[in-house]
Protein backbone atom coordinates (compact mmCIF):
# COMPACT_ATOMS: atom_id res chain seq x y z
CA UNK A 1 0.00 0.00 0.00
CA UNK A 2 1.53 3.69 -0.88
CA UNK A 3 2.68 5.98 1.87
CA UNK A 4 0.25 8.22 3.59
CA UNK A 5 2.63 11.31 3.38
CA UNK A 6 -0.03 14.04 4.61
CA UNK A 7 -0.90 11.64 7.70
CA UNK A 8 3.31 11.29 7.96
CA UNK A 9 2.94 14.92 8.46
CA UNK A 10 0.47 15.26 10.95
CA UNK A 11 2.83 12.85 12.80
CA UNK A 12 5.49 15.16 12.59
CA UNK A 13 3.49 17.79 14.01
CA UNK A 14 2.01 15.98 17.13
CA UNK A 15 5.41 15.03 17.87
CA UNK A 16 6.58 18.62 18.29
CA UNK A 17 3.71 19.21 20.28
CA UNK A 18 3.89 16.31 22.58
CA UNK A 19 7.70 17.17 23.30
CA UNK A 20 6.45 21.03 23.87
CA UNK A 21 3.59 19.59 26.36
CA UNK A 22 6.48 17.59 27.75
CA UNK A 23 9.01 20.21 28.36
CA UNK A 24 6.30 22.45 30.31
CA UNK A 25 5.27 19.03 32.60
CA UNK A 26 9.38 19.01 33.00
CA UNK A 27 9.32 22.38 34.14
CA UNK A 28 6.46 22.20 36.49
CA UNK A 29 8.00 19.34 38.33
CA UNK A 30 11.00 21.17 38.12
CA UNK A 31 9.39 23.76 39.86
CA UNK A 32 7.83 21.64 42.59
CA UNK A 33 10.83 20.26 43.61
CA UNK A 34 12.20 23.80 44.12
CA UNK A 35 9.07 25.41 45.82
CA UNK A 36 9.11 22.36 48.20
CA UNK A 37 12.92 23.11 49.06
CA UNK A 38 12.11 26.40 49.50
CA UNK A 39 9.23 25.11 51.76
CA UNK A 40 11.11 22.75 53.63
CA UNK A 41 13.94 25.48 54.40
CA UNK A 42 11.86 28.28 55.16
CA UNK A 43 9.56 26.29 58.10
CA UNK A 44 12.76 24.31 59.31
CA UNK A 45 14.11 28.15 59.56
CA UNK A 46 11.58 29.52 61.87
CA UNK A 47 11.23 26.40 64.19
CA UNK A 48 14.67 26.75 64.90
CA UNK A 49 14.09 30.79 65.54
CA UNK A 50 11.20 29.83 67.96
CA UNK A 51 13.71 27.12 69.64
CA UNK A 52 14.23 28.41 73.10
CA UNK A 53 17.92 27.40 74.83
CA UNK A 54 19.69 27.12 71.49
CA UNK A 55 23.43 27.17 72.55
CA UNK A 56 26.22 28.72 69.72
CA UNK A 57 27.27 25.78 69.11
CA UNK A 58 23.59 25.47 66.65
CA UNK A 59 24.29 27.43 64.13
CA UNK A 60 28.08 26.13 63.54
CA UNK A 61 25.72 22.72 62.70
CA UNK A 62 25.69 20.98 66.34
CA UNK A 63 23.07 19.05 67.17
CA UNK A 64 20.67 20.66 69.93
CA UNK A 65 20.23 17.25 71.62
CA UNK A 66 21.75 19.13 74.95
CA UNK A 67 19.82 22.15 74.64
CA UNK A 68 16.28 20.43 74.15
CA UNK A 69 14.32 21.49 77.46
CA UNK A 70 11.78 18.98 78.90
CA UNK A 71 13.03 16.04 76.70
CA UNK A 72 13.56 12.65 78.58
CA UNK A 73 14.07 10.63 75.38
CA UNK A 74 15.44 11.55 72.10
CA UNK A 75 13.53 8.44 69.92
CA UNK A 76 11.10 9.98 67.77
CA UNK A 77 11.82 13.63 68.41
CA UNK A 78 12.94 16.23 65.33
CA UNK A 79 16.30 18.39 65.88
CA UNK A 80 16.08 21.84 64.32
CA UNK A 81 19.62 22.94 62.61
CA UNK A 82 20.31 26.60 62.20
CA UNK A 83 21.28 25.39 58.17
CA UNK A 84 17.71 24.72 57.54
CA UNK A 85 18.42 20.87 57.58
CA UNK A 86 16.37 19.12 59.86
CA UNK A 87 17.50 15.52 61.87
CA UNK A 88 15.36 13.11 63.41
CA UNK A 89 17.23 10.71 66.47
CA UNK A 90 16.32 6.96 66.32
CA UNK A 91 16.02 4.77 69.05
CA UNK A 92 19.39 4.49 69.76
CA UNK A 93 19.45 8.29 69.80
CA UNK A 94 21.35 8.22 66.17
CA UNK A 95 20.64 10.90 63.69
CA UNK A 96 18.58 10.27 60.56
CA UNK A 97 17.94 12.31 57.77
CA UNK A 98 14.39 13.26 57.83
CA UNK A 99 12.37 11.66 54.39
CA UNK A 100 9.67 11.17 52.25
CA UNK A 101 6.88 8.21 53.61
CA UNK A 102 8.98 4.95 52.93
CA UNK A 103 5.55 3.22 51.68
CA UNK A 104 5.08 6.19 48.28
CA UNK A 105 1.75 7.27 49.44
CA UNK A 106 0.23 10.63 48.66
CA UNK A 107 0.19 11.68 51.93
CA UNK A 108 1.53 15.44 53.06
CA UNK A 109 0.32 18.87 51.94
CA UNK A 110 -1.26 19.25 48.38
CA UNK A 111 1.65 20.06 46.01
CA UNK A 112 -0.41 21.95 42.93
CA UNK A 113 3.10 22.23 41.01
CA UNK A 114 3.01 18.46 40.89
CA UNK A 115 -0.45 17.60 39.79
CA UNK A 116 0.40 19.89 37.12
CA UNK A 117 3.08 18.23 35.88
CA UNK A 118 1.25 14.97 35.97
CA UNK A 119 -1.79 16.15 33.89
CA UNK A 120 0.65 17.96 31.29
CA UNK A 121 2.20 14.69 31.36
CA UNK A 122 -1.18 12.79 30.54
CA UNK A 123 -1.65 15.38 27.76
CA UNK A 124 1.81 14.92 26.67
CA UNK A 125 1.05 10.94 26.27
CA UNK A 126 -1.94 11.31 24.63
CA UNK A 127 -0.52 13.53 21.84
CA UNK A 128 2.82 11.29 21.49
CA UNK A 129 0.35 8.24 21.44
CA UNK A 130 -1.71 10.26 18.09
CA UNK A 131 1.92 10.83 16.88
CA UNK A 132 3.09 7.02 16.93
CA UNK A 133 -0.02 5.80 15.94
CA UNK A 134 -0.28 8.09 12.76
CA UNK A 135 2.94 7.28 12.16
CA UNK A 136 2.31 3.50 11.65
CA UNK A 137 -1.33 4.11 10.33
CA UNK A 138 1.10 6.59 7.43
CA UNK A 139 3.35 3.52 6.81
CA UNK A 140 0.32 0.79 7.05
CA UNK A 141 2.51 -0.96 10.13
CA UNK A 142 3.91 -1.06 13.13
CA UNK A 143 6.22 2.14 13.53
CA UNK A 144 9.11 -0.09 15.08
CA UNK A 145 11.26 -0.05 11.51
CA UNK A 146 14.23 2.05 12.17
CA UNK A 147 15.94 4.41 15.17
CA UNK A 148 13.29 7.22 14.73
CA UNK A 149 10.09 5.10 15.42
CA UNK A 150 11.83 3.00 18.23
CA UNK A 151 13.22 6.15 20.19
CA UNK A 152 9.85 8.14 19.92
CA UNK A 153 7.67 4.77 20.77
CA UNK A 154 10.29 4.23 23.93
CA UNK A 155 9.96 7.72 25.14
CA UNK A 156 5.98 7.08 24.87
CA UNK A 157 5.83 4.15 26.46
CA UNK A 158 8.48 5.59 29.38
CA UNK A 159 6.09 8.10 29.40
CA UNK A 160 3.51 5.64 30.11
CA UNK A 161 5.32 3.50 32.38
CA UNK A 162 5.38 6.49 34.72
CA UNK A 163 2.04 6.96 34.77
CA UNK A 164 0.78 3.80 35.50
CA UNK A 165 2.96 3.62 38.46
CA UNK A 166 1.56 7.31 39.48
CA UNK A 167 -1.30 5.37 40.24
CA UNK A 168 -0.32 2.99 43.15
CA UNK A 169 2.95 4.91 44.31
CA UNK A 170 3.78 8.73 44.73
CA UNK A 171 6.75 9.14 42.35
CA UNK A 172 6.43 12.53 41.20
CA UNK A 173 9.33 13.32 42.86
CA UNK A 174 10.91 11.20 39.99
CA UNK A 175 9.33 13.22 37.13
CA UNK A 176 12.29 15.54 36.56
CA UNK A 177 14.30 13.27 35.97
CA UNK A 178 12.01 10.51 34.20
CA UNK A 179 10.89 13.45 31.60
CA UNK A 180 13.96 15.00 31.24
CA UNK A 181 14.54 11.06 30.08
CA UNK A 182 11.82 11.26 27.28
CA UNK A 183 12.90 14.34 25.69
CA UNK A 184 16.47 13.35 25.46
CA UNK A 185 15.13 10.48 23.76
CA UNK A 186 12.77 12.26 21.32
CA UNK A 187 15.25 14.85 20.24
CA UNK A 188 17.94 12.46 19.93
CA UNK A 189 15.51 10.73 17.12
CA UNK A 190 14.37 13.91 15.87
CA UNK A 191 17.82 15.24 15.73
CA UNK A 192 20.00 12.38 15.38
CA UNK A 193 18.06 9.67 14.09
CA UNK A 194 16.03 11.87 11.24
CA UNK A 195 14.10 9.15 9.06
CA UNK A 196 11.32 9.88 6.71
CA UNK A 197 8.52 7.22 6.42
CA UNK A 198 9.36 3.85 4.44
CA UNK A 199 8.08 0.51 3.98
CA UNK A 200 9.63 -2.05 6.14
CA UNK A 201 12.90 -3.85 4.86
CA UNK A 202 12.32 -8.05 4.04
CA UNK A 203 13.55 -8.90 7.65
CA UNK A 204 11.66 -6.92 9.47
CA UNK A 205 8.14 -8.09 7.91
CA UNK A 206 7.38 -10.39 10.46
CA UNK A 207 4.63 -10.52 13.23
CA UNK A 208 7.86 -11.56 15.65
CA UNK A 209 8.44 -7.97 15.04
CA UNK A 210 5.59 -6.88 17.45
CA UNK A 211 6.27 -9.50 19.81
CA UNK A 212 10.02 -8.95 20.50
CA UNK A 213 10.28 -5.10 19.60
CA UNK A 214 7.29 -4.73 21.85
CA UNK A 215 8.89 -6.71 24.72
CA UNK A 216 11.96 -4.85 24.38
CA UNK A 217 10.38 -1.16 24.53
CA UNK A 218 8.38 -2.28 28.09
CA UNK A 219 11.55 -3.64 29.53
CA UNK A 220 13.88 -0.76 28.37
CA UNK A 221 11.45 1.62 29.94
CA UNK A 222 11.56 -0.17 32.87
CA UNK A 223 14.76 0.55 32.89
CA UNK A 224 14.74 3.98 32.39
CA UNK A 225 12.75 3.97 35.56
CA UNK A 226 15.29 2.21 37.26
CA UNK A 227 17.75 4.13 36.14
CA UNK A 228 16.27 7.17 37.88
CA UNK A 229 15.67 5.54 41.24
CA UNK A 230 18.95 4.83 41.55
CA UNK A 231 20.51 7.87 40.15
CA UNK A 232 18.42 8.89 43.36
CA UNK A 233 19.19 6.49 45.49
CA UNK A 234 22.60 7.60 45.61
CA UNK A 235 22.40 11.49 46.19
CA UNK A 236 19.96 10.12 49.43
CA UNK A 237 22.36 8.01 50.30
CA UNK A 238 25.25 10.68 50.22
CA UNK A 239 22.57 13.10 52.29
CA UNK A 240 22.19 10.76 54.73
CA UNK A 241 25.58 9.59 55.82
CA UNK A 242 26.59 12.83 55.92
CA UNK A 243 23.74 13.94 58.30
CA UNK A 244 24.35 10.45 60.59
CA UNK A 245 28.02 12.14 60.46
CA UNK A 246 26.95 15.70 62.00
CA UNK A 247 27.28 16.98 58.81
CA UNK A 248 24.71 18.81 56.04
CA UNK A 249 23.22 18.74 52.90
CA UNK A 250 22.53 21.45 50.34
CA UNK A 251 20.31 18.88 48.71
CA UNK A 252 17.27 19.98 50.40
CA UNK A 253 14.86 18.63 47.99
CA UNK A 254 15.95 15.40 48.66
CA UNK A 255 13.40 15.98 52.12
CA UNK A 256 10.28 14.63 50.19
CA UNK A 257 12.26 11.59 48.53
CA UNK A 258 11.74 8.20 50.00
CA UNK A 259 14.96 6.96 52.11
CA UNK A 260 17.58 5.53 50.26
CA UNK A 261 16.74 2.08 51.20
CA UNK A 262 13.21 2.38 50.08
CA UNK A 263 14.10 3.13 46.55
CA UNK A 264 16.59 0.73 46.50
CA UNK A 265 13.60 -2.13 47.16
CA UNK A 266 11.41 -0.81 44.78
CA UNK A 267 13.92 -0.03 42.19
CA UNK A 268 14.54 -3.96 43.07
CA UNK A 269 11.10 -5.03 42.45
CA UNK A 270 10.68 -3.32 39.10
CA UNK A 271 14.30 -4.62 38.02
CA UNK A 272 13.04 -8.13 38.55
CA UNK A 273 9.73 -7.28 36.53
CA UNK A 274 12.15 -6.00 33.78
CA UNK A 275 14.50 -8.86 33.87
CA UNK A 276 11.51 -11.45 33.16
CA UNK A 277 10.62 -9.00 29.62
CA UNK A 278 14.18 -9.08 28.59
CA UNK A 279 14.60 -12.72 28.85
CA UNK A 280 11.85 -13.05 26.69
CA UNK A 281 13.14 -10.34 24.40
CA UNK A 282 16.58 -12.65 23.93
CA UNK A 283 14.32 -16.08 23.05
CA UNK A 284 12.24 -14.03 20.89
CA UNK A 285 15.12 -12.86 18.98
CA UNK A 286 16.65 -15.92 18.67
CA UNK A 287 13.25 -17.32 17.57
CA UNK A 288 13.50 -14.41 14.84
CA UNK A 289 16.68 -14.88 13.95
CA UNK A 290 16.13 -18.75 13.31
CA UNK A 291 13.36 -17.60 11.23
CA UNK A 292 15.16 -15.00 8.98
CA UNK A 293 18.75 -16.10 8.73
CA UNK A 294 18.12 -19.72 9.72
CA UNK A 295 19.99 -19.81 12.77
CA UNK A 296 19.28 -19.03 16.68
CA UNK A 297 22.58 -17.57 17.87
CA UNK A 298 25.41 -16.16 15.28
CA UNK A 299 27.52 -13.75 17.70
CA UNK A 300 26.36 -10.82 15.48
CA UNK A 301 27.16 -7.85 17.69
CA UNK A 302 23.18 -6.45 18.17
CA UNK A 303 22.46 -10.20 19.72
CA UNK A 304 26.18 -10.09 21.82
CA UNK A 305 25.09 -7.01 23.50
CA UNK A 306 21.46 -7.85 24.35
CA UNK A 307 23.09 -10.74 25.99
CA UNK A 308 25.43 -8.57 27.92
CA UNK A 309 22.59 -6.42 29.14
CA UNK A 310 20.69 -9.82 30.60
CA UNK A 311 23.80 -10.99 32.43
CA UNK A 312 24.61 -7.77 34.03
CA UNK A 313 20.71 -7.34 35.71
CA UNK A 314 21.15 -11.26 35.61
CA UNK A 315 24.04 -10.43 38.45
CA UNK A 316 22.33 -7.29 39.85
CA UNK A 317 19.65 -9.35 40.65
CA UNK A 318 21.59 -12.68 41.74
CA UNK A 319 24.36 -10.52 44.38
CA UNK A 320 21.60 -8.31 45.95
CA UNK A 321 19.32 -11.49 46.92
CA UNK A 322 22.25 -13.79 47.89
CA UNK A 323 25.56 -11.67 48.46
CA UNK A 324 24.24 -8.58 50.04
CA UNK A 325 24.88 -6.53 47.43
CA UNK A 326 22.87 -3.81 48.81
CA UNK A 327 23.01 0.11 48.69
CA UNK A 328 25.38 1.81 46.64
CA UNK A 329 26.75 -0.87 45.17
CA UNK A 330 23.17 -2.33 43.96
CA UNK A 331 22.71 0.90 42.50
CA UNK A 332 26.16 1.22 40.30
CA UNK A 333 25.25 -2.19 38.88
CA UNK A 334 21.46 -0.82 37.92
CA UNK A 335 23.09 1.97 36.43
CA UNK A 336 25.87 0.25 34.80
CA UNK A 337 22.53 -2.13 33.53
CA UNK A 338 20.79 1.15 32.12
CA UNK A 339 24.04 2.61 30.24
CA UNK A 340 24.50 -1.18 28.59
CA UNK A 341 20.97 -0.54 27.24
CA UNK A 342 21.38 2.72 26.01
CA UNK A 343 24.67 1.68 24.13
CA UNK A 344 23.24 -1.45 22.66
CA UNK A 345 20.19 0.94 20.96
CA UNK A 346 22.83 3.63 20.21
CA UNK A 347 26.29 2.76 19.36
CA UNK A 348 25.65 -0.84 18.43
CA UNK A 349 23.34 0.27 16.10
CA UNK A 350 25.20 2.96 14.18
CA UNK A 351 28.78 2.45 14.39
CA UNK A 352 28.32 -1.69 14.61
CA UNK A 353 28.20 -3.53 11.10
CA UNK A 354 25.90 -6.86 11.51
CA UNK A 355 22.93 -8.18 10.26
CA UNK A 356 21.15 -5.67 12.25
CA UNK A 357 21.94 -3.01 11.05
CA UNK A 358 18.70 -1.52 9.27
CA UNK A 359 18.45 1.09 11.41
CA UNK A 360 17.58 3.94 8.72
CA UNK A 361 20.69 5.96 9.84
């Protein structure tokens, strides 16, 4: 069937609004993180003004355990720092950095920056969606045939991803970084990747192409979410230790992110949930490959790195459940993960001669 060219065009132009929807949704989370900074600083100030008894020591950064009038036990209580950083005391009476509820509920004062970001976001999603679709309907296929359609489908169904997890878990603390995500990925296809709308090439006109390419796109965007958490994960971390030292953070946003440890097990759990897809993304392929080039397995680079990507989150996965891999170093290996997917779907596929290489670059 001939190309739909005007359709193609409308594509084109849904894109550049979704992205435009996107970048104001990036802003406006943007934006909430600051205001609740800002928040967080400015009541933390004036409790410690209305402290009574502070000693000097206070505003070098002390804590004002010894200065606390009326308090026969630390556990549970808030210490006030002249910084604007505020430290809880566990039951041992050792400082912890104050956080976001471990559990991602929406509980806490209404944050109207936020819910604007998420409903930009939802209007962002629903013009990307009209842009992918049209795309394929232009084409008469799936629009998973070269760099172009596979970046702009991934950054819609990151997009996506994010959204359905908005609905069980607060993570719009995460949608900075999650949507600054999706437009690097849509400008590096409109930018980078530039490819005008073709008929699919002999080896990709299969219907394993919507089962694996599908597959693929869930699991990287997974991934991306992943990716974020732990990016996360270790500026809370850093916050933390320094505050169980005595010491501060300028990181003040950081106060309505979960604790380190709680992103780490959740970042775990979706991990796992993405490691199940990608398996099935590697016997798909092979199941593909046997089907096009007669064979299961050939080494060709595109197949070497997919399997690279399975046995790193293959290990993440493996030495945080059995050698107590935890904390940082769980989150370097979820990152390292996240950077071997980005260079199989970059690099491999533009600099890498193999029988995958129909990219459209």
């Amino acid at each position: 069937m001939p190309i739909d060219y005007t359709l193609a065009e409308y594509s084109e132009l849904f894109m550049l609004l979704a992205a435009f929807a996107y970048t104001v949704a990036f802003l406006a989370f943007a934006w909430d993180l600051a205001k609740s900074s800002k928040t967080i600083q400015a009541v933390e100030s004036k409790l410690t003004q209305q402290k009574s008894g502070v000693s000097a020591g206070v505003a070098a950064g002390a804590s004002v355990r010894s200065g606390r009038a009326g308090s026969d036990s630390r556990a549970g209580n808030d210490s006030y720092l002249a910084d604007g950083n505020v430290r809880g005391w566990n039951a041992d009476g050792g400082a912890v950095a104050q956080t976001a509820d471990a559990s991602m509920g929406y509980v806490g004062a209404r944050r109207n920056a936020a819910r604007v970001g998420v409903a930009l976001t939802v209007l962002g999603a629903l013009i990307h969606a009209a842009a992918v679709i049209s795309r394929g309907m232009a084409a008469h296929r799936v629009p998973w045939g070269n760099m172009y359609e596979f970046c702009t489908t991934g950054a819609l169904v990151v997009a996506v991803v994010f959204l359905v997890v908005l609905l069980r878990r607060d993570l719009r603390f995460l949608g900075t970084f999650v949507l600054g995500l999706v437009l690097i990925m849509m400008m590096v296809a409109t930018i980078g990747f530039p490819t005008p709308v073709a008929h699919l090439i002999p080896a990709l006109q299969s219907y394993w192409l919507i089962i694996h390419v599908s597959v693929a796109v869930i699991a990287s965007a997974l991934f991306t979410l992943t990716f974020a958490m732990s990016v996360l994960q270790l500026l809370q971390a850093d916050r933390e230790t320094k505050i169980r030292s005595g010491g501060t953070s300028k990181l003040s946003f950081l106060r309505i992110v979960p604790s380190a440890q709680s992103l780490e097990n959740f970042a775990y759990r979706i991990n796992a949930v993405a490691f199940v897809l990608w398996t099935f993304t590697l016997m798909a392929g092979s199941v593909w490959a046997e089907q096009a080039w007669g064979r299961y397995w050939g080494w060709d680079t595109k197949e070497v790195w997919t399997f690279v990507i399975w046995v790193v989150y293959a290990g993440y996965l493996h030495a945080r459940a059995t050698r107590g891999w935890t904390g940082t170093r769980a989150a370097w290996l979820s990152i390292v993960g996240y950077l071997c997917v980005v260079f199989n779907f970059t690099i491999v596929n533009v600099f890498f001669a193999g029988l995958h290489s129909y990219s459209g670059v």
